[in-house]
N, C-alpha and C. Protein backbone atom coordinates (compact mmCIF):
# COMPACT_ATOMS: atom_id res chain seq x y z
N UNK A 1 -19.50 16.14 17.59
CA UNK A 1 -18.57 15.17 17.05
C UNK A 1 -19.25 14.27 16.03
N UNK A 2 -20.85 13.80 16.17
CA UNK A 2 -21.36 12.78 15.07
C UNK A 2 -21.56 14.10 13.97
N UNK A 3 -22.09 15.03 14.31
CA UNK A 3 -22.55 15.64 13.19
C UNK A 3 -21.21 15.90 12.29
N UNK A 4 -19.81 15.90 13.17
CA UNK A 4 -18.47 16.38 11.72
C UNK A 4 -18.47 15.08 11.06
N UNK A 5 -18.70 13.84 11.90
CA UNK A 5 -18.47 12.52 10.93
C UNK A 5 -19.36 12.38 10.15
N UNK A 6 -20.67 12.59 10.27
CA UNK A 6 -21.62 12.16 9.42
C UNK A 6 -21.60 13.15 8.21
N UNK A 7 -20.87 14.07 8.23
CA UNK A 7 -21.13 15.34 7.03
C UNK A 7 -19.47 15.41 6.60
N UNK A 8 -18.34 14.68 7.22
CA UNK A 8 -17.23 14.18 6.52
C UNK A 8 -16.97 14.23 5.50
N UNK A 9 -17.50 13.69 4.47
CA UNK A 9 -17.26 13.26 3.38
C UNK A 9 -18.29 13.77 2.47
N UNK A 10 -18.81 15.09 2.70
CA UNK A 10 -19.82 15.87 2.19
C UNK A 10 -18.55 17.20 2.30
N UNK A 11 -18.18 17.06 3.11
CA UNK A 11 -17.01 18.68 3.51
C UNK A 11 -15.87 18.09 2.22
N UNK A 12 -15.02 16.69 2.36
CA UNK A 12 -14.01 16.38 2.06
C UNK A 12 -14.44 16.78 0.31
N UNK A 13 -15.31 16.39 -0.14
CA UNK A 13 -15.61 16.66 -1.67
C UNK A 13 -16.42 17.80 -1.84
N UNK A 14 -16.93 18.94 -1.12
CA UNK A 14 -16.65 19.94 -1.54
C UNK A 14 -15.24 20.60 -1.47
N UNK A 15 -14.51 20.41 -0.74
CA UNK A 15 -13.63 20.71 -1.26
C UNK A 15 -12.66 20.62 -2.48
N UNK A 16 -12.55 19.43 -2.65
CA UNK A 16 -12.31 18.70 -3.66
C UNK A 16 -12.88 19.73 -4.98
N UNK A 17 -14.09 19.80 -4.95
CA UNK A 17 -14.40 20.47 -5.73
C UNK A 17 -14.20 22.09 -6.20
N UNK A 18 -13.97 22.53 -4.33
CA UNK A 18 -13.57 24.12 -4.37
C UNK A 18 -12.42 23.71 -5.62
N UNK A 19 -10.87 22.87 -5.16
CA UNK A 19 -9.85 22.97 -5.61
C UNK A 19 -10.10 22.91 -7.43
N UNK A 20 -10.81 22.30 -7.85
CA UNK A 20 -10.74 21.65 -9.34
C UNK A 20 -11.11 23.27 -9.84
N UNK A 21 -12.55 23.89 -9.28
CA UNK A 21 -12.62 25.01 -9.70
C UNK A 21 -11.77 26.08 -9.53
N UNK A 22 -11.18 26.41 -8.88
CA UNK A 22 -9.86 27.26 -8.78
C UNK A 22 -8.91 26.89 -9.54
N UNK A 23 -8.64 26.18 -9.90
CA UNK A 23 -7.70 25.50 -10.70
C UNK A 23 -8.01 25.81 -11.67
N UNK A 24 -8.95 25.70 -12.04
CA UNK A 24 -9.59 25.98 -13.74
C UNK A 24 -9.54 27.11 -13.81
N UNK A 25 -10.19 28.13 -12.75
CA UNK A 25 -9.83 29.62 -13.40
C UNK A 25 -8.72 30.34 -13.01
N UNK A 26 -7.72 29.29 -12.78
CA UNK A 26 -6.73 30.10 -12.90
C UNK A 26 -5.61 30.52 -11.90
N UNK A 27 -6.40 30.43 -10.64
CA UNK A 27 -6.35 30.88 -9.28
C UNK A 27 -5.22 30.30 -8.39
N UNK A 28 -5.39 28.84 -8.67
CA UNK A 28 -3.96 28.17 -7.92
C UNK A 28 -3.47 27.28 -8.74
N UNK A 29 -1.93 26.63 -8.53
CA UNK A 29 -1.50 25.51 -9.09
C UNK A 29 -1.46 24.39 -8.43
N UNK A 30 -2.23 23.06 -8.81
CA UNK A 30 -2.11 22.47 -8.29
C UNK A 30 -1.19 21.22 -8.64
N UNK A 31 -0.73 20.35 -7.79
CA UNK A 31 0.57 19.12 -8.02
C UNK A 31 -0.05 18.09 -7.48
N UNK A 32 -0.55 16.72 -8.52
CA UNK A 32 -0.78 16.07 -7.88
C UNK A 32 0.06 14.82 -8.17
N UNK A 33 0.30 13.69 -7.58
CA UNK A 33 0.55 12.38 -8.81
C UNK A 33 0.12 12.08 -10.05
N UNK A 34 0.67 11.34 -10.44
CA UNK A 34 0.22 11.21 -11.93
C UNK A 34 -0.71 9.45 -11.48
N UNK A 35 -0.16 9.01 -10.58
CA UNK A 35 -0.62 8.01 -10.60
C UNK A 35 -0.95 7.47 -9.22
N UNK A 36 -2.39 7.07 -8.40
CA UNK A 36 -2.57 6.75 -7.09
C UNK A 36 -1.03 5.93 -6.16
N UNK A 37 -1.58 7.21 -5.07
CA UNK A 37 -0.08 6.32 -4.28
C UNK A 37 -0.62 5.34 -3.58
N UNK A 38 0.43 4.25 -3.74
CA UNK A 38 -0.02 2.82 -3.21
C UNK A 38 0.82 2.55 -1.67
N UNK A 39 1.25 3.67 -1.37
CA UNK A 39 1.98 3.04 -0.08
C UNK A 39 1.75 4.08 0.68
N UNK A 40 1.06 3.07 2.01
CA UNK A 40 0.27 3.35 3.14
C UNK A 40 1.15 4.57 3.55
N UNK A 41 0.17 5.60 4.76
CA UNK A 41 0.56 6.39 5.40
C UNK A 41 1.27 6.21 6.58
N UNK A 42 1.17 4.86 6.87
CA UNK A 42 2.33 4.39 8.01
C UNK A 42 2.98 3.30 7.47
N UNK A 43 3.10 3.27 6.47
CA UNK A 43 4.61 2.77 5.58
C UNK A 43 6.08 2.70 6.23
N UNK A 44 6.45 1.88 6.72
CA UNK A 44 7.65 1.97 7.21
C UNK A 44 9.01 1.09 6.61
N UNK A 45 8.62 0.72 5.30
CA UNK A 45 9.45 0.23 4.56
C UNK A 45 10.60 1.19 3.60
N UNK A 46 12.04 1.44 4.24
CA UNK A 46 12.28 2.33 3.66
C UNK A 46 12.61 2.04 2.40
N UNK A 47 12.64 0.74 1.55
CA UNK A 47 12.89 0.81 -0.21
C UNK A 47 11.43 0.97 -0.87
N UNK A 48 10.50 0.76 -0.28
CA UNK A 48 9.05 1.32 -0.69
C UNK A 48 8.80 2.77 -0.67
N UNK A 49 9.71 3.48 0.46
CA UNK A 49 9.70 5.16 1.16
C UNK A 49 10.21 5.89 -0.40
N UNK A 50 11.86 4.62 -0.18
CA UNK A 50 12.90 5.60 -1.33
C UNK A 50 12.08 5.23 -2.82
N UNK A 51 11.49 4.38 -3.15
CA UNK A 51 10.90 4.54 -4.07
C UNK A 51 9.42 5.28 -4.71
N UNK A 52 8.92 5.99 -3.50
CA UNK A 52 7.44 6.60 -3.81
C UNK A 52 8.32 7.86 -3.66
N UNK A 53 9.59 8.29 -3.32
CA UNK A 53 10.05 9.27 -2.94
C UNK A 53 10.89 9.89 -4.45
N UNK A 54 11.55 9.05 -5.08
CA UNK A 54 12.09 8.88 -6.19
C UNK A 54 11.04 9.63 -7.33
N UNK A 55 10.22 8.71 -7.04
CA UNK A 55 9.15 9.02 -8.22
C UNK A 55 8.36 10.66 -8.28
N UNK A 56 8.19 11.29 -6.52
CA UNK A 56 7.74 11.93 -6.43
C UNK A 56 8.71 13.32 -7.32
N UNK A 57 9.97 12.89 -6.74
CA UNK A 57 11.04 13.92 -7.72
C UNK A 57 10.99 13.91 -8.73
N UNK A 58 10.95 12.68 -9.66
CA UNK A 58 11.03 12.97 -11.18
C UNK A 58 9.69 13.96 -11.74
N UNK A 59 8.63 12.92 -10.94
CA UNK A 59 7.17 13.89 -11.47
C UNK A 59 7.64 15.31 -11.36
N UNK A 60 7.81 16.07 -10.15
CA UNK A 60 8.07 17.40 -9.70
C UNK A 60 9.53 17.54 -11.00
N UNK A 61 10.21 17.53 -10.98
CA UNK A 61 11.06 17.70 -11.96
C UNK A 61 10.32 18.24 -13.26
N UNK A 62 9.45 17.05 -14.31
CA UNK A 62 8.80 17.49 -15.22
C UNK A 62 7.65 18.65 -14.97
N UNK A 63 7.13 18.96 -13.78
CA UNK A 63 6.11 19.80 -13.81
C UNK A 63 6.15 20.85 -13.53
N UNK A 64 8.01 21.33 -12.78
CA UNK A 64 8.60 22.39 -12.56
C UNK A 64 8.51 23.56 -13.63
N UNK A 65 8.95 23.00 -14.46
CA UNK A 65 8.67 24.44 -16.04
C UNK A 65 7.40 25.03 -15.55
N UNK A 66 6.26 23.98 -15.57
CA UNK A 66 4.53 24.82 -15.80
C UNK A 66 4.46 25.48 -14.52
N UNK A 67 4.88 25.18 -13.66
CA UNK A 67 4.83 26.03 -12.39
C UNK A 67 5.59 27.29 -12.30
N UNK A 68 6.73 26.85 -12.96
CA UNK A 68 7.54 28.77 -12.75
C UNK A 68 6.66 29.35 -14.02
N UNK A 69 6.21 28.95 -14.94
CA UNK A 69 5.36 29.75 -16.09
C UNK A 69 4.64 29.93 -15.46
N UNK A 70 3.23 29.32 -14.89
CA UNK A 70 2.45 29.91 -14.07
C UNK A 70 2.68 30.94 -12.89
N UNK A 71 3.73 30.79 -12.16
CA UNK A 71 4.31 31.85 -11.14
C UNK A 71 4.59 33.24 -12.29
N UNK A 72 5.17 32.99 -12.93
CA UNK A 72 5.46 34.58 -13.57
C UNK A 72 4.44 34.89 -14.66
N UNK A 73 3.42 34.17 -14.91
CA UNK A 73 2.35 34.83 -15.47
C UNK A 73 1.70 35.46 -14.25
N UNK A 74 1.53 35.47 -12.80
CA UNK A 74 0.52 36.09 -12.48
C UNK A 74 1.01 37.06 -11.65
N UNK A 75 0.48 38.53 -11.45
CA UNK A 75 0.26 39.45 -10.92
C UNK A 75 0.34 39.69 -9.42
N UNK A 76 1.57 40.43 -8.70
CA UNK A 76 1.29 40.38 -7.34
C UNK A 76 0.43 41.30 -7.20
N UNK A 77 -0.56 41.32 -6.45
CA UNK A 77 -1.47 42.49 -5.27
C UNK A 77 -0.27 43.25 -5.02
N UNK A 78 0.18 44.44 -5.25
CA UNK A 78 0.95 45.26 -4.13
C UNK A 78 0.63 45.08 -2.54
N UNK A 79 -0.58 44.86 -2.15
CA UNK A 79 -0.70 44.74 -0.91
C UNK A 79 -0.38 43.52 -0.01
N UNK A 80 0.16 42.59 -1.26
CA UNK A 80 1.01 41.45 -0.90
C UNK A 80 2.09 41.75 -0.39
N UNK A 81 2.92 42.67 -1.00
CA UNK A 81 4.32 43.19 -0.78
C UNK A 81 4.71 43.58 0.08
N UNK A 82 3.61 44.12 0.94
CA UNK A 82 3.77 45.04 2.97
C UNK A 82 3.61 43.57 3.17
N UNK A 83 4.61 44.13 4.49
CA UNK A 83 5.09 43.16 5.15
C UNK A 83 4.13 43.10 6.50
């Protein structure tokens, strides 16, 4: 248990980093904010909720195009296709 905490935040940013590199070549799409979310994870204010919620749609709205372009630029594996 000390050794996952103490190497925490050695795991959390390699990852971080797996993602940026995959991203770059190509591999996944990623969605993030455009701008740090400011309201807590136990937020229980629902006009703070409906408004980080609001925003999250419009972003997704504009970023929808690059995502179905990216979806139909890439190639299924046939061996995706078995079920």
């Amino acid at each position: 248990m000390a050794e996952a905490l103490i190497t925490r935040a050695d795991r959390y940013n390699a990852v971080l980093d797996k993602i940026e590199r995959l991203e770059k070549e190509g591999l996944i799409f990623v969605i993030r904010p455009k701008a740090p979310i400011t309201v807590s994870r136990t937020e229980n204010d629902p006009v703070k909720l409906e408004a980080l919620y609001m925003t999250a749609q419009a972003e997704m709205k504009e970023v929808l195009p690059q995502l179905q372009k990216w979806l139909a630029d890439k190639v299924v594996p046939e061996s995706a296709m078995k079920l």
